[in-house]
N, C-alpha and C. Protein backbone atom coordinates (compact mmCIF):
# COMPACT_ATOMS: atom_id res chain seq x y z
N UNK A 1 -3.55 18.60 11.09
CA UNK A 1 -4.06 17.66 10.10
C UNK A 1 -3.57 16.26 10.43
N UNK A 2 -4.28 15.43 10.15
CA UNK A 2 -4.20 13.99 10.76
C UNK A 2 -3.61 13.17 9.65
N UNK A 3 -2.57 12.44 9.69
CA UNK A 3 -2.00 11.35 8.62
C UNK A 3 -3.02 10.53 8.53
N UNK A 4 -3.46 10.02 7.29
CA UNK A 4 -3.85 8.91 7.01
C UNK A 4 -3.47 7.77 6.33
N UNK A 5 -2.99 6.45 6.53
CA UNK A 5 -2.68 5.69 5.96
C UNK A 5 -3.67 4.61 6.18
N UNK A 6 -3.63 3.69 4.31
CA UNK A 6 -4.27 2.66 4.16
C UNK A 6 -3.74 1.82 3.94
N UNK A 7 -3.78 0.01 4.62
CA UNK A 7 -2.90 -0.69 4.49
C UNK A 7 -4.02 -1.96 4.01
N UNK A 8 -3.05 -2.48 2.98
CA UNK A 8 -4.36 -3.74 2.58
C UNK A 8 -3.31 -5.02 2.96
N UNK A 9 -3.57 -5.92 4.09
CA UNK A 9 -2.28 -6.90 4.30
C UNK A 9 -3.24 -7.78 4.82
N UNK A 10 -3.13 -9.31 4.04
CA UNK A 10 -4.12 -10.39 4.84
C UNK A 10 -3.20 -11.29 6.35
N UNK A 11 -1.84 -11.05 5.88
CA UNK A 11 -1.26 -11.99 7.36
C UNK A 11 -0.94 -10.74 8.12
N UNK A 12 -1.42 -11.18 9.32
CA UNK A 12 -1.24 -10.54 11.06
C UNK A 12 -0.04 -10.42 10.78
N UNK A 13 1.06 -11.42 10.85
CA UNK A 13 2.51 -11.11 11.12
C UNK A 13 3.14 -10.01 10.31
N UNK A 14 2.80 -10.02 9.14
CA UNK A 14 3.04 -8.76 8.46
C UNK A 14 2.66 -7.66 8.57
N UNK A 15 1.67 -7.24 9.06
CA UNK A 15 0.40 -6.48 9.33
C UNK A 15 1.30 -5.71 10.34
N UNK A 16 1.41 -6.43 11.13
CA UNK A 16 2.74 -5.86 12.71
C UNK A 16 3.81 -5.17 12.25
N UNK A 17 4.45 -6.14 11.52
CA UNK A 17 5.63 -5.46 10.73
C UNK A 17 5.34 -4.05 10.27
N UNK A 18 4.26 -3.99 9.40
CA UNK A 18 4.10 -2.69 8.27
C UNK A 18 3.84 -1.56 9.65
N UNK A 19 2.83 -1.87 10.80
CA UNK A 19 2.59 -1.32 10.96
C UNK A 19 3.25 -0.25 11.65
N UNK A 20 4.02 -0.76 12.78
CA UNK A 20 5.52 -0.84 13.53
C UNK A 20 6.54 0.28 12.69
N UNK A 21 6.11 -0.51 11.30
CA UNK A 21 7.46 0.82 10.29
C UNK A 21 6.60 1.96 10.50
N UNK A 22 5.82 2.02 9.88
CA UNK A 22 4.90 3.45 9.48
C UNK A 22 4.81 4.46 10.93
N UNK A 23 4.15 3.48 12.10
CA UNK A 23 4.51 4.41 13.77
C UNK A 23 5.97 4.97 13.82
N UNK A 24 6.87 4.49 13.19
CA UNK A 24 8.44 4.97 13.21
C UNK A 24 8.39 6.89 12.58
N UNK A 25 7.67 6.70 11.71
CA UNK A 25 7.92 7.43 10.83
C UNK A 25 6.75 8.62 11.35
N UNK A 26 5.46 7.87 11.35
CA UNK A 26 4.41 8.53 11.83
C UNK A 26 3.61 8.22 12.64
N UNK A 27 4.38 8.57 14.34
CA UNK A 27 3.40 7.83 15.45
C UNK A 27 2.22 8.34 15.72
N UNK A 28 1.42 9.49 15.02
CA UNK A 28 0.28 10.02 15.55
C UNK A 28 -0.72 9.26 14.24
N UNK A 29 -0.40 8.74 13.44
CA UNK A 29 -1.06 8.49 11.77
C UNK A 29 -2.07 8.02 12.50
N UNK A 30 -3.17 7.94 11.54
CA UNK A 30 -4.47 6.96 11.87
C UNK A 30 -4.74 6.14 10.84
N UNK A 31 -4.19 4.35 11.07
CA UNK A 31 -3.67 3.52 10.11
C UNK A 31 -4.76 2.56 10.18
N UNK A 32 -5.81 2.74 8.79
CA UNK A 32 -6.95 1.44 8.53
C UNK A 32 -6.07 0.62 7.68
N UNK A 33 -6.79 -0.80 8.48
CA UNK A 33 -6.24 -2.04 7.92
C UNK A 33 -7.48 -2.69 7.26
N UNK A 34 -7.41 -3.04 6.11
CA UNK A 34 -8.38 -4.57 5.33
C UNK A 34 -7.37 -5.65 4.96
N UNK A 35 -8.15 -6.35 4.75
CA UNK A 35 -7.35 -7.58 4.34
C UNK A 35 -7.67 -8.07 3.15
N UNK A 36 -7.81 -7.13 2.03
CA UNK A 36 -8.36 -7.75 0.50
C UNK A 36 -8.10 -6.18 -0.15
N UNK A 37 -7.72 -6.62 -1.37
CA UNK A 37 -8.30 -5.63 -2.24
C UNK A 37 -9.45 -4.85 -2.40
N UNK A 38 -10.47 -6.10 -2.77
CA UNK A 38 -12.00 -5.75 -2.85
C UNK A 38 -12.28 -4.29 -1.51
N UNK A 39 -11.75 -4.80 -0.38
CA UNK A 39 -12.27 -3.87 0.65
C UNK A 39 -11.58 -2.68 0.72
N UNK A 40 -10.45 -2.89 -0.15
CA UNK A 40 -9.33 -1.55 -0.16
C UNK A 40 -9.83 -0.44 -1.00
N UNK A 41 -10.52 -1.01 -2.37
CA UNK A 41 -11.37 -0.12 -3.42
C UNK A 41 -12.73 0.13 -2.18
N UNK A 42 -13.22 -0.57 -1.16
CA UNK A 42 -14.42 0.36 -0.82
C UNK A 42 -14.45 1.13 -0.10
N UNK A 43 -12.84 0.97 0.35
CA UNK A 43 -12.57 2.41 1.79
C UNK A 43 -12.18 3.96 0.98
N UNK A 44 -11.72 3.03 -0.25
CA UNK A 44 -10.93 4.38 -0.94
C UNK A 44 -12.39 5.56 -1.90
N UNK A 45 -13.19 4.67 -1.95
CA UNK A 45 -14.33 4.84 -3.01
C UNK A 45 -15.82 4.97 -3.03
N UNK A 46 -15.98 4.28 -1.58
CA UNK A 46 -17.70 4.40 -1.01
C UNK A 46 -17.47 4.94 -0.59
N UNK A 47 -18.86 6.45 -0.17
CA UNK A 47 -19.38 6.76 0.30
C UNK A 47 -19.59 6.79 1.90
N UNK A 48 -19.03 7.51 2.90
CA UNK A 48 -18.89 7.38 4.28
C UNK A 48 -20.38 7.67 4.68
N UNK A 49 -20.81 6.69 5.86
CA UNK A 49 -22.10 6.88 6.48
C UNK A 49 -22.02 8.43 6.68
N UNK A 50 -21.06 9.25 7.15
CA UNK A 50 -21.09 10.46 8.01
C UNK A 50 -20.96 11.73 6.84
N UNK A 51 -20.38 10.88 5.93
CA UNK A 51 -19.45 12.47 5.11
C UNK A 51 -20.11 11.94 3.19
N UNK A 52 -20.18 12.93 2.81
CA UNK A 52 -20.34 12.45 1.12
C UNK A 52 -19.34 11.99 0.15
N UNK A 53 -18.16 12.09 0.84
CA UNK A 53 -17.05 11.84 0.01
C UNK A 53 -16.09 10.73 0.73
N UNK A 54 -15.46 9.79 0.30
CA UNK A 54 -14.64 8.93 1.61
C UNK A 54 -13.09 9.80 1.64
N UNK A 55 -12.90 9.28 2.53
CA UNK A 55 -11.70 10.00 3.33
C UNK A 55 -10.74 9.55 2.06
N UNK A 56 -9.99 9.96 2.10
CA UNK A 56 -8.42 10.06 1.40
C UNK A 56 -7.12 9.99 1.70
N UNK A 57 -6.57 8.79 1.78
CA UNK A 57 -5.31 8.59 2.26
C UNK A 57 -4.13 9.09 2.56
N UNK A 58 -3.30 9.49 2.66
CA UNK A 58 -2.04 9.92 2.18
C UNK A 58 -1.10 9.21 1.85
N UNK A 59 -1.04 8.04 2.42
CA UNK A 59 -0.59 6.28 1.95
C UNK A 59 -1.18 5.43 1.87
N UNK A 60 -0.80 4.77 0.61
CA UNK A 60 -1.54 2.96 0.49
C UNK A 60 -0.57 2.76 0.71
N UNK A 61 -0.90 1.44 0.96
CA UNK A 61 0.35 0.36 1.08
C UNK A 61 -0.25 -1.48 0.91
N UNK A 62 0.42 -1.63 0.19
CA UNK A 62 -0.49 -2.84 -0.66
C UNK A 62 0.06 -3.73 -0.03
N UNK A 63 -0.34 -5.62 0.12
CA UNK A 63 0.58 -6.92 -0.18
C UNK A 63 0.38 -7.38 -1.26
N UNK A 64 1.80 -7.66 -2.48
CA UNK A 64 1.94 -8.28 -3.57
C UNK A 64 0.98 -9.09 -3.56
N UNK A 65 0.28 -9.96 -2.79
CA UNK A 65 -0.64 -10.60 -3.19
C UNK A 65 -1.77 -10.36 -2.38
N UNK A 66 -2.80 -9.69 -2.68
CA UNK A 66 -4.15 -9.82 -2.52
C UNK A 66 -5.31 -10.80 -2.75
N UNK A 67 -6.20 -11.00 -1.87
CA UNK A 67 -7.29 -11.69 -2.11
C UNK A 67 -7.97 -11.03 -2.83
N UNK A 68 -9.05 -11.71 -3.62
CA UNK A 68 -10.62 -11.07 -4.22
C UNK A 68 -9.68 -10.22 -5.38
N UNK A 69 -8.77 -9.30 -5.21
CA UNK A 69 -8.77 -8.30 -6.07
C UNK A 69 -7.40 -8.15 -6.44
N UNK A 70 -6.44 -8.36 -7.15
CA UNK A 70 -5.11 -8.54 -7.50
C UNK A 70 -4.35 -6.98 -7.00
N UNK A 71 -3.41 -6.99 -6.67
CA UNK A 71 -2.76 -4.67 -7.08
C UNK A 71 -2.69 -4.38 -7.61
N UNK A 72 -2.54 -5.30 -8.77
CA UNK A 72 -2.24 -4.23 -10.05
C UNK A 72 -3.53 -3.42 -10.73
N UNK A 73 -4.77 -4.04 -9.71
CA UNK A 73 -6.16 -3.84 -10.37
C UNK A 73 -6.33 -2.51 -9.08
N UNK A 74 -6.32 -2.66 -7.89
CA UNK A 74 -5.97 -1.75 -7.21
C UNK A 74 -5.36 -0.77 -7.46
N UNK A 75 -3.97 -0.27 -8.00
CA UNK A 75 -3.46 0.70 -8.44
C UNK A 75 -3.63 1.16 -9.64
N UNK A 76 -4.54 0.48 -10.63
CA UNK A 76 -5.26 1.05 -11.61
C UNK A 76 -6.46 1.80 -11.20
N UNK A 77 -7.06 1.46 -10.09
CA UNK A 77 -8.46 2.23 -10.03
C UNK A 77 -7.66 3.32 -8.89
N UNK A 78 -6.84 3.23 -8.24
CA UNK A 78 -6.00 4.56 -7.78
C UNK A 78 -6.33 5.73 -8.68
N UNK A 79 -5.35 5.30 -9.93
CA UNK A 79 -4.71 6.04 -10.72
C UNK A 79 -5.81 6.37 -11.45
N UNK A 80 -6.94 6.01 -11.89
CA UNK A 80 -8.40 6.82 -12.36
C UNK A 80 -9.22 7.73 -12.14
N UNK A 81 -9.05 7.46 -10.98
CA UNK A 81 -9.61 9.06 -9.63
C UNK A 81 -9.05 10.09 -9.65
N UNK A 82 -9.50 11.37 -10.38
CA UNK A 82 -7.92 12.74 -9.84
C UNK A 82 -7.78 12.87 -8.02
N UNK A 83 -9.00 12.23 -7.49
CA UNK A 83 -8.96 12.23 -5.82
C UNK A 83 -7.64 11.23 -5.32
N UNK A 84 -7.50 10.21 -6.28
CA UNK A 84 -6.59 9.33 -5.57
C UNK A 84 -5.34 9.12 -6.31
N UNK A 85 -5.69 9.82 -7.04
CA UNK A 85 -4.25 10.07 -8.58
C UNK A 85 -2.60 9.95 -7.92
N UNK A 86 -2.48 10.73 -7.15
CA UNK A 86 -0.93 10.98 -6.50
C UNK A 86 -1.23 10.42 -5.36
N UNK A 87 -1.87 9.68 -4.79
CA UNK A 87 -1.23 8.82 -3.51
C UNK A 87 -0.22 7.99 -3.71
N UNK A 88 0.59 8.45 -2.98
CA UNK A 88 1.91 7.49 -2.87
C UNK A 88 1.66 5.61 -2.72
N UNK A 89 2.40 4.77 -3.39
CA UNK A 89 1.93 3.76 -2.96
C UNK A 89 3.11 3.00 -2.52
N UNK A 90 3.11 2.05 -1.41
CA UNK A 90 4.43 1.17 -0.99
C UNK A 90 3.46 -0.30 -1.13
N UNK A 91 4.25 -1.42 -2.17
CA UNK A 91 3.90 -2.90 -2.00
C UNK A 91 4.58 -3.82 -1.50
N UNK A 92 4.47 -4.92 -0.79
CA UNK A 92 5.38 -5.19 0.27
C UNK A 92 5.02 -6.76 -0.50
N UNK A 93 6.27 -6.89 -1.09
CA UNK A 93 6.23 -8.96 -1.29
C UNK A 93 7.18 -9.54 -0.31
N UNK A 94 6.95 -10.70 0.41
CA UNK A 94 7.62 -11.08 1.05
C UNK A 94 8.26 -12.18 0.09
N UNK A 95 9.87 -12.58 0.72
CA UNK A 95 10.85 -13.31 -0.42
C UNK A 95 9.73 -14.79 -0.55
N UNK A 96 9.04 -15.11 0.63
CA UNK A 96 8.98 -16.32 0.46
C UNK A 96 7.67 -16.48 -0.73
N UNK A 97 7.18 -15.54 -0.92
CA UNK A 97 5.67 -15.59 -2.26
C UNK A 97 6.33 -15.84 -3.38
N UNK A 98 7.51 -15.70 -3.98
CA UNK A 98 8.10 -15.90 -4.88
C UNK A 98 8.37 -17.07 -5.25
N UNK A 99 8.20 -17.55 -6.36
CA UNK A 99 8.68 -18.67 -7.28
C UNK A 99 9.87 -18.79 -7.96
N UNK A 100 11.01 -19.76 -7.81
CA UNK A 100 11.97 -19.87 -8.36
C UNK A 100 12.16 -19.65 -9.73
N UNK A 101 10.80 -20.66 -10.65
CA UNK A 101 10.72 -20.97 -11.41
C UNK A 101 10.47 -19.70 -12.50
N UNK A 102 9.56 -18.83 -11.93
CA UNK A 102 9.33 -17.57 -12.56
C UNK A 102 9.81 -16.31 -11.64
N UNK A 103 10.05 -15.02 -12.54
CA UNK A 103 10.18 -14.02 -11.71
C UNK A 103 8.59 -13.15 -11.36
N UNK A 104 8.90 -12.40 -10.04
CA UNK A 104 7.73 -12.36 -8.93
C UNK A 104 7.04 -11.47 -10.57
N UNK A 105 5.87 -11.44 -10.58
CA UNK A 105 4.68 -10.83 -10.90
C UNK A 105 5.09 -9.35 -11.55
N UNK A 106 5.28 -8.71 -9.69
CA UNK A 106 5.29 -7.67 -9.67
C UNK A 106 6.49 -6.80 -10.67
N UNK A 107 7.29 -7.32 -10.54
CA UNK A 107 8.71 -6.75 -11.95
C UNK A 107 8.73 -6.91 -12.87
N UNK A 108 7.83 -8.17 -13.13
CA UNK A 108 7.37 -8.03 -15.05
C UNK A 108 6.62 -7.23 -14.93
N UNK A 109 5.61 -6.07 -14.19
CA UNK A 109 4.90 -4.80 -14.65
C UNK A 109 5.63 -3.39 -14.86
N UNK A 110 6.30 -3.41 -16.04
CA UNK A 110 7.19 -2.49 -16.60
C UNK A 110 6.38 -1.11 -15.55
N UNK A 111 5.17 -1.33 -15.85
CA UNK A 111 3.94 0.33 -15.32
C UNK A 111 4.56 0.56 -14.07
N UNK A 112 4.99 0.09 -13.42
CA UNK A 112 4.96 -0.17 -12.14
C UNK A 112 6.09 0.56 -11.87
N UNK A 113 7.51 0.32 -12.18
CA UNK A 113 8.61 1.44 -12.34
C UNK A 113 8.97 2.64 -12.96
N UNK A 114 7.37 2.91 -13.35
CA UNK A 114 7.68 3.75 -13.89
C UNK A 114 7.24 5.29 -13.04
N UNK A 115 6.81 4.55 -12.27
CA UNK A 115 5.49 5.54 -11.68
C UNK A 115 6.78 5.72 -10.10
N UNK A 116 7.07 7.55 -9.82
CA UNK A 116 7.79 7.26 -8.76
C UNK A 116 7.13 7.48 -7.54
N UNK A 117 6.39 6.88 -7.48
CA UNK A 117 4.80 7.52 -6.20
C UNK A 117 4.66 5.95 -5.91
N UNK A 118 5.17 5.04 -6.54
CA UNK A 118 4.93 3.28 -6.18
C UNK A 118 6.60 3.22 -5.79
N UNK A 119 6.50 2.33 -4.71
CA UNK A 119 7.35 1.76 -4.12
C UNK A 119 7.26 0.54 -3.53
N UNK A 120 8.37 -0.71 -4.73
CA UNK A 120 8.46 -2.40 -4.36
C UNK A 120 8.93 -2.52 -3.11
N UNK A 121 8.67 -3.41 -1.96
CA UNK A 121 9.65 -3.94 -1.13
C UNK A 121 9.60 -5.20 -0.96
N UNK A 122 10.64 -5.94 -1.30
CA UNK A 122 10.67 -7.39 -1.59
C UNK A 122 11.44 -7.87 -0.26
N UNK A 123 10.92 -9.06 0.66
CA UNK A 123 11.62 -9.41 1.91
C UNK A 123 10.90 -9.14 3.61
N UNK A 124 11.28 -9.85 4.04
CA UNK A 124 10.65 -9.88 5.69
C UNK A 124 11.52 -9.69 6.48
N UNK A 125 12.58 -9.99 6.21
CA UNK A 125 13.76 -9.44 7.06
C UNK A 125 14.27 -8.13 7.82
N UNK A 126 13.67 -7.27 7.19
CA UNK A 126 14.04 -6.04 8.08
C UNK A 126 12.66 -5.19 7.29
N UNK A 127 11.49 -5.77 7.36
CA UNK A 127 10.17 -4.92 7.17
C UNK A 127 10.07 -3.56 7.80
N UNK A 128 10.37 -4.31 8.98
CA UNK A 128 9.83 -2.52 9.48
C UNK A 128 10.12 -1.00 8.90
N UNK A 129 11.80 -1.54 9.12
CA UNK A 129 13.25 -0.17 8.58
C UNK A 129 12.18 -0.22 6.86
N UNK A 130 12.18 -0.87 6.28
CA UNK A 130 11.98 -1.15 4.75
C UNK A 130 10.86 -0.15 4.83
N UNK A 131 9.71 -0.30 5.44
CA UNK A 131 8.70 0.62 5.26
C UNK A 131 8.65 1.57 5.62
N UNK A 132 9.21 1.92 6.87
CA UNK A 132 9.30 3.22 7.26
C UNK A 132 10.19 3.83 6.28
N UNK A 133 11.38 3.27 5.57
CA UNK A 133 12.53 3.94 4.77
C UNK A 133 11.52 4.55 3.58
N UNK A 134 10.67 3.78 3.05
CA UNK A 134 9.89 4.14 1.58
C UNK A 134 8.60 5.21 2.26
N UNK A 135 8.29 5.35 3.14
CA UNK A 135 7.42 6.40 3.53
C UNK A 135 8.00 7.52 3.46
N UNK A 136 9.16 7.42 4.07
CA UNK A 136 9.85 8.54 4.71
C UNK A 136 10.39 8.93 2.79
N UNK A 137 10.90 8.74 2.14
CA UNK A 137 10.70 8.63 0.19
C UNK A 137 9.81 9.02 0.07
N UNK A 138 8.59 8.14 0.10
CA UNK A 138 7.97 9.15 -0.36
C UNK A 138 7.07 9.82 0.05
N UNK A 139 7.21 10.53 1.10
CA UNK A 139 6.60 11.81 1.73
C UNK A 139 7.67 12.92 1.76
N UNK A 140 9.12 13.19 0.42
CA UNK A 140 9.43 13.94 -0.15
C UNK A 140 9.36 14.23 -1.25
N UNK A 141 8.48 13.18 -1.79
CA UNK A 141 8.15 13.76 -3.46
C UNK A 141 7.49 15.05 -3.66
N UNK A 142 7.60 15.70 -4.63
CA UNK A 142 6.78 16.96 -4.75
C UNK A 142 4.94 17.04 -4.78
């Protein structure tokens, strides 16, 4: 059986990073990349030219900030599907998206900690270890 992971990340440099972790963990995976939300709901949710149903992940993996389509709107339409219900999810903010002035977005969404199938990673500094560490998490949940 073939890993599948879905990664929604608009910068290249990060993109490397995530991807780099996840080969750590799982060098045979077969890892689609978009760069928006919007396109992340149509890989997870349209209809494949070949098959009637679209393929099914075994990981998302979000960036705190998305184009077109926010995550938190993303991991709501996850969590609506019993098809996409328990996919594990890892979101990756880097320190520098953050505002002094306010705290990041993502930690005022109480929902968000609550759920142990989502996993924050805040920082660029050691991305790779960071993602591979939260895969390798949670691909022991039950």
């Amino acid at each position: 059986m073939t890993y599948n992971i879905l990664v929604a990340e608009p910068s290249n440099d990060l993109w490397t990073s995530i991807a780099n972790g996840l080969r750590q963990l799982q060098p045979d995976a077969e890892i689609v990349r978009v760069k928006d939300g919007e396109q992340a709901i149509r890989f997870l949710f349209q209809r494949g030219l070949l098959t009637e149903t679209p393929e099914t992940p075994n990981l998302v993996v979000l960036a705190a900030e998305l184009p077109v389509l926010p995550v938190n709107a993303v991991i709501a339409r996850l969590r609506q599907h019993p098809r996409t219900l328990a996919i594990p999810v890892i979101i990756v903010s880097p320190e520098d998206s953050r505002d002094d002035d306010r705290e990041c977005e993502l930690e005022t969404q109480h929902w968000l900690h609550r759920q142990p199938d989502v996993i924050v990673i805040t920082g660029t500094q050691r991305l790779e270890k960071e993602v591979a560490n939260a895969a390798s998490r949670l691909s022991e949940l039950p």
